[in-house]
PDB file of N, CA and C in Angstrom:
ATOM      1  N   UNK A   1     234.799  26.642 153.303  1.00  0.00           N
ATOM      2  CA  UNK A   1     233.868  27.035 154.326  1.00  0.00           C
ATOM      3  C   UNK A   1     234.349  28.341 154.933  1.00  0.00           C
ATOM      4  N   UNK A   2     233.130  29.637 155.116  1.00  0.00           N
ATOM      5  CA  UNK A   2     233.736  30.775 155.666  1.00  0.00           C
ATOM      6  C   UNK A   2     232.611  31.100 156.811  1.00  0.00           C
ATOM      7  N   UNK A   3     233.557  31.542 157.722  1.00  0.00           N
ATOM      8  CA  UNK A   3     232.556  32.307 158.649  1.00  0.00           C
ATOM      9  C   UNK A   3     233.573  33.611 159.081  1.00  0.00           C
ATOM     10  N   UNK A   4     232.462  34.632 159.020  1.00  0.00           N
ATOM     11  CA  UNK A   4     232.770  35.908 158.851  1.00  0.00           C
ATOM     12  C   UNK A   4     232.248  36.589 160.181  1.00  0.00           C
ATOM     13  N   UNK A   5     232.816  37.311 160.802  1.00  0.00           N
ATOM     14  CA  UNK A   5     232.289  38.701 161.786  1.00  0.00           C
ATOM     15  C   UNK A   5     233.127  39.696 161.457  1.00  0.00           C
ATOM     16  N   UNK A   6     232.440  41.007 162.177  1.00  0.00           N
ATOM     17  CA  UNK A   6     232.560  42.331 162.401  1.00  0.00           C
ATOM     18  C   UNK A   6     232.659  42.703 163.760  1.00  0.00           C
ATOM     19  N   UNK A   7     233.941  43.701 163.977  1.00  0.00           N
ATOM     20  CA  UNK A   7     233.971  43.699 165.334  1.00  0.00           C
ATOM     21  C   UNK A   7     234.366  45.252 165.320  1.00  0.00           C
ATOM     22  N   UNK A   8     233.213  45.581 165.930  1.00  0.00           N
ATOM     23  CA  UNK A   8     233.427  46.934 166.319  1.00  0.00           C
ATOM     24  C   UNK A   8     234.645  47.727 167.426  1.00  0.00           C
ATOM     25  N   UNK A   9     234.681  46.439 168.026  1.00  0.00           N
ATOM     26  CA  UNK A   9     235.465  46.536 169.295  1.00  0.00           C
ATOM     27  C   UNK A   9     236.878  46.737 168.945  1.00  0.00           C
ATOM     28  N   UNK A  10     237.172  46.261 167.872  1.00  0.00           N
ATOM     29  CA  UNK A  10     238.604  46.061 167.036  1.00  0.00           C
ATOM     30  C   UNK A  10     239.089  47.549 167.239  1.00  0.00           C
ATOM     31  N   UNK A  11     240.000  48.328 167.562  1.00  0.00           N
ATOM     32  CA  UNK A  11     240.714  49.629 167.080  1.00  0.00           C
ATOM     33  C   UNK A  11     241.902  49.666 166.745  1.00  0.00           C
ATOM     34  N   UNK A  12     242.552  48.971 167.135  1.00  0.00           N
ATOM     35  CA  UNK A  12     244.146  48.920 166.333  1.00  0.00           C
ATOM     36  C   UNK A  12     244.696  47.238 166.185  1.00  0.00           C
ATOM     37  N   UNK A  13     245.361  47.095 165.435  1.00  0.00           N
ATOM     38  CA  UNK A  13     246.590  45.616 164.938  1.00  0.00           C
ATOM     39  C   UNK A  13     247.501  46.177 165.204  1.00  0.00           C
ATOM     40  N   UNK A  14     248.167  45.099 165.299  1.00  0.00           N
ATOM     41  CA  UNK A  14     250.353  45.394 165.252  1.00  0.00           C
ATOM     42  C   UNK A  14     250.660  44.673 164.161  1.00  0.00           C
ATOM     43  N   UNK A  15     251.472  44.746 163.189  1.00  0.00           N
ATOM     44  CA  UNK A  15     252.273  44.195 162.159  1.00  0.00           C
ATOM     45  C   UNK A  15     253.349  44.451 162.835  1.00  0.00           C
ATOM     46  N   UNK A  16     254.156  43.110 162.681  1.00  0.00           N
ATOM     47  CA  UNK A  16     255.301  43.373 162.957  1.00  0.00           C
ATOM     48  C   UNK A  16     255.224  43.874 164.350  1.00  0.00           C
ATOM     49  N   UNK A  17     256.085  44.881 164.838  1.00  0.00           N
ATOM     50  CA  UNK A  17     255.980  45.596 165.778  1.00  0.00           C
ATOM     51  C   UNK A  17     255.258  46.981 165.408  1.00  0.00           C
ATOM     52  N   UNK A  18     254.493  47.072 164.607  1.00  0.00           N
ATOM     53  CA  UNK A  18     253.883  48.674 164.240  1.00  0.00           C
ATOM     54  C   UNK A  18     252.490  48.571 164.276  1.00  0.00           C
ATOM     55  N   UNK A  19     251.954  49.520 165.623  1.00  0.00           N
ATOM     56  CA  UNK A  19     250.671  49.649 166.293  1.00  0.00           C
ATOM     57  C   UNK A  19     249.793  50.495 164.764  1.00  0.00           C
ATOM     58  N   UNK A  20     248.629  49.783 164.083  1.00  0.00           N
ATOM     59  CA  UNK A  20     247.817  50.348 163.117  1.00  0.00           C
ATOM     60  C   UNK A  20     246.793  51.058 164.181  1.00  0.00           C
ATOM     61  N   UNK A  21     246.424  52.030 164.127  1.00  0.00           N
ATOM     62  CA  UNK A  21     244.461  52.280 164.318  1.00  0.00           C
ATOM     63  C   UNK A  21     243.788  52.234 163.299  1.00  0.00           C
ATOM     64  N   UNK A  22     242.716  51.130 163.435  1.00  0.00           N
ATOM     65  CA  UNK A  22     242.224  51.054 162.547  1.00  0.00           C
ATOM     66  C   UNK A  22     240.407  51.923 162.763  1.00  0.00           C
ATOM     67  N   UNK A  23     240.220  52.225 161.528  1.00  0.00           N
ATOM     68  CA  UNK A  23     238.562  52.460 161.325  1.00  0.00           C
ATOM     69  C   UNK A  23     237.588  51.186 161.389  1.00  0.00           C
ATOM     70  N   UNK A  24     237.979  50.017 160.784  1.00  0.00           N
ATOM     71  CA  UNK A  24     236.958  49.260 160.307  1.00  0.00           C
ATOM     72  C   UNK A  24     237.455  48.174 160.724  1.00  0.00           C
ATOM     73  N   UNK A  25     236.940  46.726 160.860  1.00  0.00           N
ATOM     74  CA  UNK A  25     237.600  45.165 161.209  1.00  0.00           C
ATOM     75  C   UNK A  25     236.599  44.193 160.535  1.00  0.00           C
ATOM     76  N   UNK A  26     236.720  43.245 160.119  1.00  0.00           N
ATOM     77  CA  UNK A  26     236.536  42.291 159.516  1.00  0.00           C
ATOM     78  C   UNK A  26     237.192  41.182 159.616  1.00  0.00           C
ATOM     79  N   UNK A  27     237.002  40.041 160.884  1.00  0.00           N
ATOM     80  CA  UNK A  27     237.265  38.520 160.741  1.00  0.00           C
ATOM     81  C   UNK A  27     236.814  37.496 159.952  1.00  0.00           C
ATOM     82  N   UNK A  28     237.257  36.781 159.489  1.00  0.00           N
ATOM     83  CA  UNK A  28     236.879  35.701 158.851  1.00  0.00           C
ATOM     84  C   UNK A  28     237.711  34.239 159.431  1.00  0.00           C
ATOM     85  N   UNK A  29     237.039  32.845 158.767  1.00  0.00           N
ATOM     86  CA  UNK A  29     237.717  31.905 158.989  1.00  0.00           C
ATOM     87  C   UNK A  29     237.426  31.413 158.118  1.00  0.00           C
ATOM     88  N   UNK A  30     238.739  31.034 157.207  1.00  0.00           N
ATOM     89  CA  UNK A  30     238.317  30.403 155.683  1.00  0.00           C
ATOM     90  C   UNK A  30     239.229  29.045 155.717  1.00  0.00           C
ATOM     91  N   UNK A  31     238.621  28.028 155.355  1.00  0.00           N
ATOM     92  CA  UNK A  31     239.055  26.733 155.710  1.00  0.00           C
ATOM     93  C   UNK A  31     240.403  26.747 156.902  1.00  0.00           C
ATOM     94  N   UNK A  32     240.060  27.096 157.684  1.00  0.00           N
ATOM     95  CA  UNK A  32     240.329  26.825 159.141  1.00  0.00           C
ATOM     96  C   UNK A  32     241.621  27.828 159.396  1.00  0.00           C
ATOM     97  N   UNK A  33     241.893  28.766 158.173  1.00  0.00           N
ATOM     98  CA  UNK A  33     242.860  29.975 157.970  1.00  0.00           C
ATOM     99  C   UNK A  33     242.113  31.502 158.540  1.00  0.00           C
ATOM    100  N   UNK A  34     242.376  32.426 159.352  1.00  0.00           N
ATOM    101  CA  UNK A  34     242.269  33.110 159.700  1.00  0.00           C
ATOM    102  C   UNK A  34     242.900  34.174 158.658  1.00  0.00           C
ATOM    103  N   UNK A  35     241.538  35.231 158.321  1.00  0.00           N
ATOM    104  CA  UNK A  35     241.670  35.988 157.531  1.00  0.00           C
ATOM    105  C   UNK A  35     241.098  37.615 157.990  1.00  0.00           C
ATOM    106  N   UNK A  36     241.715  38.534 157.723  1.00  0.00           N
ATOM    107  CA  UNK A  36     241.739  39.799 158.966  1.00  0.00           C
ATOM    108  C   UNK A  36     241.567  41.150 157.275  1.00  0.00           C
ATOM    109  N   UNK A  37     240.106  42.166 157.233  1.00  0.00           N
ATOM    110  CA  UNK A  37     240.258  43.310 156.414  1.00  0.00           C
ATOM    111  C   UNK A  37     240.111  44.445 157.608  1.00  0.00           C
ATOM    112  N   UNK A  38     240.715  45.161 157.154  1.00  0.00           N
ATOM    113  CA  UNK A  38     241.432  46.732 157.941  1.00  0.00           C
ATOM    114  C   UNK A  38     240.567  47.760 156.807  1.00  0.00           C
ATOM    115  N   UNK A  39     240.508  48.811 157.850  1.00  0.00           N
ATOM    116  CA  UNK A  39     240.853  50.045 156.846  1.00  0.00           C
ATOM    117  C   UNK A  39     241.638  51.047 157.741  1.00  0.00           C
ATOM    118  N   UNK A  40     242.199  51.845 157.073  1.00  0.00           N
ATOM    119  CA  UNK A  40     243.105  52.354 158.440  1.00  0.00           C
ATOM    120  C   UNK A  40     243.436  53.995 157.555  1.00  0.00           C
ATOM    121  N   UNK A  41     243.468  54.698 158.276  1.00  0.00           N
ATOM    122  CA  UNK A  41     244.085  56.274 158.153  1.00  0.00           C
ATOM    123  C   UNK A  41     245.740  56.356 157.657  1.00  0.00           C
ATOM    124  N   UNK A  42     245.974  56.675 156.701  1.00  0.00           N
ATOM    125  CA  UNK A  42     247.836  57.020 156.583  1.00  0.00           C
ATOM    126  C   UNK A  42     247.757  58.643 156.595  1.00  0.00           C
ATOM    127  N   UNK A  43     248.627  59.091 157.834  1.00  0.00           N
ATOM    128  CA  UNK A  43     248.928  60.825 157.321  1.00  0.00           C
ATOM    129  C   UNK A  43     250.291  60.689 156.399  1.00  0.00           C
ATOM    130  N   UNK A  44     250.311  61.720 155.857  1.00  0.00           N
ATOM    131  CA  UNK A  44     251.756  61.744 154.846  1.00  0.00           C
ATOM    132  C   UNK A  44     252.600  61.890 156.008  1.00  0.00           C
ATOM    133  N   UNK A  45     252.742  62.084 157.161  1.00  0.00           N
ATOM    134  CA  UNK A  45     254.177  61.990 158.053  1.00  0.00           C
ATOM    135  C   UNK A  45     254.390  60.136 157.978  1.00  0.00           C
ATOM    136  N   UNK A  46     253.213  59.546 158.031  1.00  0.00           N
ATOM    137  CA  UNK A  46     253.529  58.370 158.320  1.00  0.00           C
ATOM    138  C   UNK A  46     253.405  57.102 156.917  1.00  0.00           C
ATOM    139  N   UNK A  47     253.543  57.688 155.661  1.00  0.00           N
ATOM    140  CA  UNK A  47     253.502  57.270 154.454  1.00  0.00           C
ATOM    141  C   UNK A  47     254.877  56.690 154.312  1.00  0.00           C
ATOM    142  N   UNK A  48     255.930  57.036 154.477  1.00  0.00           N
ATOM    143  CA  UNK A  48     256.898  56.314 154.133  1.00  0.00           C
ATOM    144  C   UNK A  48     257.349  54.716 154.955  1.00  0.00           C
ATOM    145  N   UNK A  49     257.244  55.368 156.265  1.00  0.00           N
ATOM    146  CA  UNK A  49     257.437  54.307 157.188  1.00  0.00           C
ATOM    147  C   UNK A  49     256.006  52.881 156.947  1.00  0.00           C
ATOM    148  N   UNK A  50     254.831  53.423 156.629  1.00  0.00           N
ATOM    149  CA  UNK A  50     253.843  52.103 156.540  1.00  0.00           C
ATOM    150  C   UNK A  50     253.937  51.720 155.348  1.00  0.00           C
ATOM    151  N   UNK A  51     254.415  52.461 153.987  1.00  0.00           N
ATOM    152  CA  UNK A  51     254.557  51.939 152.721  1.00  0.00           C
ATOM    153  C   UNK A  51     256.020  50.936 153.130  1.00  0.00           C
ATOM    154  N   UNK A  52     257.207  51.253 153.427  1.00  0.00           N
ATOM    155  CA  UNK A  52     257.848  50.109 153.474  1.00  0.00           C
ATOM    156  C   UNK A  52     257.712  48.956 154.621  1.00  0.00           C
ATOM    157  N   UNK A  53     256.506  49.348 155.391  1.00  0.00           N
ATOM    158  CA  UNK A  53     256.499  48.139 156.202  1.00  0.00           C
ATOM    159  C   UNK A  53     255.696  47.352 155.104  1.00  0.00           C
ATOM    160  N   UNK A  54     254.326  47.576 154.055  1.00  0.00           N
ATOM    161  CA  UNK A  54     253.671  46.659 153.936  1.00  0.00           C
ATOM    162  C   UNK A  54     254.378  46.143 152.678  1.00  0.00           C
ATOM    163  N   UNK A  55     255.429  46.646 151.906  1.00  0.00           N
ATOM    164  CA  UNK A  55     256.364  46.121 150.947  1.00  0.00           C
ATOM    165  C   UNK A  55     257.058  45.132 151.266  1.00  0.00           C
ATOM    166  N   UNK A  56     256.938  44.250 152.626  1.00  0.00           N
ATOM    167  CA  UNK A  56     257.298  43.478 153.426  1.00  0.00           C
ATOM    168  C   UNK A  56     256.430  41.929 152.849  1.00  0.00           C
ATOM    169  N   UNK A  57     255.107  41.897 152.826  1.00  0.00           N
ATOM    170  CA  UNK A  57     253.962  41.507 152.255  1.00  0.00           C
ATOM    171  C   UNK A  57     253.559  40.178 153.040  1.00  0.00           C
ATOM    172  N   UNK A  58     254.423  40.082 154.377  1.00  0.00           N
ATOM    173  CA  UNK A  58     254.104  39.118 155.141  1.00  0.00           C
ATOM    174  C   UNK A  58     254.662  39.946 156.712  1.00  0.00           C
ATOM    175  N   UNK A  59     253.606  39.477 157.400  1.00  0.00           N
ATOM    176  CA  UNK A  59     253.628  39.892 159.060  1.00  0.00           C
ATOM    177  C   UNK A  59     253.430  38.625 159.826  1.00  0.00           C
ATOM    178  N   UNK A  60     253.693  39.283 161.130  1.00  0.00           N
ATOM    179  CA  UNK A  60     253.446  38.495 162.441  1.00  0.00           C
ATOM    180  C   UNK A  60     252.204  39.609 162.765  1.00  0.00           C
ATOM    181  N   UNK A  61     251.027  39.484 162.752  1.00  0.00           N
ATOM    182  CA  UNK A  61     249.850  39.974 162.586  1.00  0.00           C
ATOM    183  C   UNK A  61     249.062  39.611 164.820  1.00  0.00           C
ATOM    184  N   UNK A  62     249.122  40.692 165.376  1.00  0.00           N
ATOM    185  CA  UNK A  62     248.472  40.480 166.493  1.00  0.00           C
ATOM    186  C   UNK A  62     247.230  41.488 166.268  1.00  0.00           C
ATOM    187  N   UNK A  63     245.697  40.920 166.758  1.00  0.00           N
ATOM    188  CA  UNK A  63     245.098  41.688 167.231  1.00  0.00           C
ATOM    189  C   UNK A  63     244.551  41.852 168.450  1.00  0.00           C
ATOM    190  N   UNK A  64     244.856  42.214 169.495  1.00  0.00           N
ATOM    191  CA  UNK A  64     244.727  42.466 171.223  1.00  0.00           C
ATOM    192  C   UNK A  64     242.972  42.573 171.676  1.00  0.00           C
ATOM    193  N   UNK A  65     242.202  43.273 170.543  1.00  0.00           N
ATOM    194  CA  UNK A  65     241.098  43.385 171.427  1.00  0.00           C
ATOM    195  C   UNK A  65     240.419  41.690 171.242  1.00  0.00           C
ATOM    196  N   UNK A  66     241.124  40.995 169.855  1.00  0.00           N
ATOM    197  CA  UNK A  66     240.325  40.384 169.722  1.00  0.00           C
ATOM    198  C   UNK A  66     240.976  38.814 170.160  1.00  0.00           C
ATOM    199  N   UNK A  67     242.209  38.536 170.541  1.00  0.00           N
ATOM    200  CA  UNK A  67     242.665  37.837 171.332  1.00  0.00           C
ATOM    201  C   UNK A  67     243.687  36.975 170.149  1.00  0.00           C
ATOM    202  N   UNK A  68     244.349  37.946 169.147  1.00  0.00           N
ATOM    203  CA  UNK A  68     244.218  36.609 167.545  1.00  0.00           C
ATOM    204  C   UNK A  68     245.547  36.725 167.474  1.00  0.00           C
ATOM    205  N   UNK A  69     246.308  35.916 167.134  1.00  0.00           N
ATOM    206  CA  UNK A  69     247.987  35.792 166.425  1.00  0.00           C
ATOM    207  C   UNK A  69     247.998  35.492 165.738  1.00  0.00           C
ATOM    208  N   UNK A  70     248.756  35.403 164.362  1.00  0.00           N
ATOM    209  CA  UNK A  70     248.937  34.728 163.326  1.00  0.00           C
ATOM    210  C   UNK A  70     249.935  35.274 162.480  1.00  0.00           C
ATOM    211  N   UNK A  71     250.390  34.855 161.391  1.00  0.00           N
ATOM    212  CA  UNK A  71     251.419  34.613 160.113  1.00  0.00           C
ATOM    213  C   UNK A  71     250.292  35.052 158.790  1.00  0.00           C
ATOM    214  N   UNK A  72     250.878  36.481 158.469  1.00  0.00           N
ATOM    215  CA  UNK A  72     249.689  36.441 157.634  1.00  0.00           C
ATOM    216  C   UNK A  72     250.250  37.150 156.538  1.00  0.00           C
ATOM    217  N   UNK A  73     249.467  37.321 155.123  1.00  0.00           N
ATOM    218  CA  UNK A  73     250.357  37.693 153.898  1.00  0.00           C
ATOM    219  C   UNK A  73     249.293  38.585 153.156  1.00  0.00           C
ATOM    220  N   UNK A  74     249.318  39.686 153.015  1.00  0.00           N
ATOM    221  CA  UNK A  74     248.646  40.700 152.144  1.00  0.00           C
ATOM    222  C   UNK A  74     247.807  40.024 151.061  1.00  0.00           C
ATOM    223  N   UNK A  75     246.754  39.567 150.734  1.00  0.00           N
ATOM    224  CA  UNK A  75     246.120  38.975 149.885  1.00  0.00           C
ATOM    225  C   UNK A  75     245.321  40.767 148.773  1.00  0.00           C
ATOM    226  N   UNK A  76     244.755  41.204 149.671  1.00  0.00           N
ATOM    227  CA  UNK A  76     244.056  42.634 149.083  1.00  0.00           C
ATOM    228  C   UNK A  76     244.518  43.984 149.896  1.00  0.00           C
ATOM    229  N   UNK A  77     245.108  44.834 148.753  1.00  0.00           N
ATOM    230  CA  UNK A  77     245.297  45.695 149.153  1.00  0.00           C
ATOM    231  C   UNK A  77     244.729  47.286 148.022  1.00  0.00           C
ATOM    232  N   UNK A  78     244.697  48.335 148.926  1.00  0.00           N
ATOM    233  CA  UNK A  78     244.136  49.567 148.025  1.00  0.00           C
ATOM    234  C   UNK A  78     244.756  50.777 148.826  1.00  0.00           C
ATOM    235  N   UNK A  79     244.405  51.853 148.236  1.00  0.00           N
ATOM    236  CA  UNK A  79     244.578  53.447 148.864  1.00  0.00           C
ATOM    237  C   UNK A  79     243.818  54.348 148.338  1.00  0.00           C
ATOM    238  N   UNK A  80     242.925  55.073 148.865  1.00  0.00           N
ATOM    239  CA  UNK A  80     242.469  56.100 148.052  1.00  0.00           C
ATOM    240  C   UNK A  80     243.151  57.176 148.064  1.00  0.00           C
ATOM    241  N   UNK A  81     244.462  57.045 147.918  1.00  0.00           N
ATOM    242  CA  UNK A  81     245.607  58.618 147.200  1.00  0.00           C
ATOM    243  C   UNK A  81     246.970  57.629 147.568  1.00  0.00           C
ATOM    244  N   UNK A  82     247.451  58.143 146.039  1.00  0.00           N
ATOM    245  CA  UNK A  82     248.530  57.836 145.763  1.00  0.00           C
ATOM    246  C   UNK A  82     250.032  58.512 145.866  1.00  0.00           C
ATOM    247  N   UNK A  83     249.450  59.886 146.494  1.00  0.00           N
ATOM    248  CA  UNK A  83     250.692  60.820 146.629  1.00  0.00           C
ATOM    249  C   UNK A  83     250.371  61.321 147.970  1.00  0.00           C
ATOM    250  N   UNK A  84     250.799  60.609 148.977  1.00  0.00           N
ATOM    251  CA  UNK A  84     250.844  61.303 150.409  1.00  0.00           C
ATOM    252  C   UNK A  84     252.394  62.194 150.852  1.00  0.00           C
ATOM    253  N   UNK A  85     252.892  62.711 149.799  1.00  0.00           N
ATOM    254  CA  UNK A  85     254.200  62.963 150.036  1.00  0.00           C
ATOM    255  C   UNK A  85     253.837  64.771 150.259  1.00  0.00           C
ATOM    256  N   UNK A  86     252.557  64.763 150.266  1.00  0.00           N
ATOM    257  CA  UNK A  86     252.406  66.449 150.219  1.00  0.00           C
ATOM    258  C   UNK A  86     251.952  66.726 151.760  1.00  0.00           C
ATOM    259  N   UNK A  87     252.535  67.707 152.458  1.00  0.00           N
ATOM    260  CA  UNK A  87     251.737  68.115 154.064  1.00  0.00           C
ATOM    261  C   UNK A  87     250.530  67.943 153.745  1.00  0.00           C
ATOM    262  N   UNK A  88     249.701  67.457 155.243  1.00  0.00           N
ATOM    263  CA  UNK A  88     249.085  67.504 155.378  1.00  0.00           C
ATOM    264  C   UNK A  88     247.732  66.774 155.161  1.00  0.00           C
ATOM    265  N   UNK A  89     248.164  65.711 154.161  1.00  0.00           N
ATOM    266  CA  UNK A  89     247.516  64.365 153.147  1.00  0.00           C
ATOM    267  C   UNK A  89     247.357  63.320 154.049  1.00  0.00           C
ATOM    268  N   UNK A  90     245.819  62.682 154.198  1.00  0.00           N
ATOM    269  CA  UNK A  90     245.527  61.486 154.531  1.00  0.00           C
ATOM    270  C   UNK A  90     244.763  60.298 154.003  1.00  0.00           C
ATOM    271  N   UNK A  91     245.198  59.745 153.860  1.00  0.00           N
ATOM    272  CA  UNK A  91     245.067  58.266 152.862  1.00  0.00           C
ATOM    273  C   UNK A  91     244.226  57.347 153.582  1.00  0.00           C
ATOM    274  N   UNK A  92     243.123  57.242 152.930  1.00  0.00           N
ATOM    275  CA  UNK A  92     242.635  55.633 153.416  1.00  0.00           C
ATOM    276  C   UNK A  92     243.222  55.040 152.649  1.00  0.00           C
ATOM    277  N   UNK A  93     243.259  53.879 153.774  1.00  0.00           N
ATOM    278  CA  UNK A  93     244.143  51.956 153.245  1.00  0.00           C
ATOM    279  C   UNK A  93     243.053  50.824 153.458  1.00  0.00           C
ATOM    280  N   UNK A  94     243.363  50.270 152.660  1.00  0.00           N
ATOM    281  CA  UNK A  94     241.647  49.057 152.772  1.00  0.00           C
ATOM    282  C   UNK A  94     243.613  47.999 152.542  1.00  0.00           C
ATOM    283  N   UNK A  95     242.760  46.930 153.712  1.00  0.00           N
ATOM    284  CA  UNK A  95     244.483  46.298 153.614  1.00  0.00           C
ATOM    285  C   UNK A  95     243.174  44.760 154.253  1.00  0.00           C
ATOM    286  N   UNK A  96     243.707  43.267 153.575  1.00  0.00           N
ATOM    287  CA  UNK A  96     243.313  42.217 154.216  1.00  0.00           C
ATOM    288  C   UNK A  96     244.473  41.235 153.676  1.00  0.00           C
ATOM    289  N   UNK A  97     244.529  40.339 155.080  1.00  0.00           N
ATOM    290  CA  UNK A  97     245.358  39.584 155.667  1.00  0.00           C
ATOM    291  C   UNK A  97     244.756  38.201 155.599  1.00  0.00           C
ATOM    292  N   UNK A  98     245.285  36.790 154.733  1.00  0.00           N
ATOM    293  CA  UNK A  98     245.225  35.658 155.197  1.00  0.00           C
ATOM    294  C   UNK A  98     246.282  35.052 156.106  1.00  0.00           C
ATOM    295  N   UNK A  99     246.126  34.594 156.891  1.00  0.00           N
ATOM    296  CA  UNK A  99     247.001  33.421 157.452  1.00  0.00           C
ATOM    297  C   UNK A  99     247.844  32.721 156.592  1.00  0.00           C
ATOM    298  N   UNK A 100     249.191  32.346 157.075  1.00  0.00           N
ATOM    299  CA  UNK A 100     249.855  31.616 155.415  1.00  0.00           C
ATOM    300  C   UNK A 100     250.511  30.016 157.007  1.00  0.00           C
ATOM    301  N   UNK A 101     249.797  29.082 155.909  1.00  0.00           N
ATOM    302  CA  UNK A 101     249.758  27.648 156.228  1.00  0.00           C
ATOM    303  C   UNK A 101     251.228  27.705 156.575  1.00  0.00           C
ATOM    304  N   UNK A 102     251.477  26.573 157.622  1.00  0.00           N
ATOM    305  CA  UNK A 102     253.014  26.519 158.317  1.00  0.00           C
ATOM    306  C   UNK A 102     253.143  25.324 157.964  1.00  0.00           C
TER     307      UNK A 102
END
């Protein structure tokens, strides 16, 4: 069973302790698991530091506007550019989060 919203209101997550802004939000509730899609901006200053946070592949996932906590584990992930190591380069990230059962 899923129930899905869109929340405009959404602008940034924390992983971990690292504040995202995001472009886009997408809630879901999939058999009673809380499931979270992002899309979010990477500049190449900040490519190294968010590539080894999400090489992590599990967070403590807060989102503030929308009141949510959870334990959550990279299910889908993408980038449209693969080399942000050049000035001046910004990467969309399409990134979604399930909840992982305790």
């Amino acid at each position: 069973m899923s129930e899905r919203s869109e929340d405009r209101m959404v602008k940034e997550i924390i992983l971990d302790n690292r504040l995202i802004k995001v472009n886009h939000y997408e809630q879901e509730t999939i058999n009673g698991l809380h499931q979270i899609s992002i899309v979010f901006d990477v500049t190449s200053e900040d490519y190294h530091d968010i590539a080894t946070l999400l090489y992590k592949g599990t967070f403590e996932v807060t989102v503030p506007d929308a009141v949510l906590f959870f334990r959550g584990t990279i299910i889908n992930y993408s980038t449209s550019i693969t080399n942000l190591y050049e000035q001046g380069k910004v990467g969309e990230y399409k990134l979604t989060l399930l909840e992982t059962e305790i």
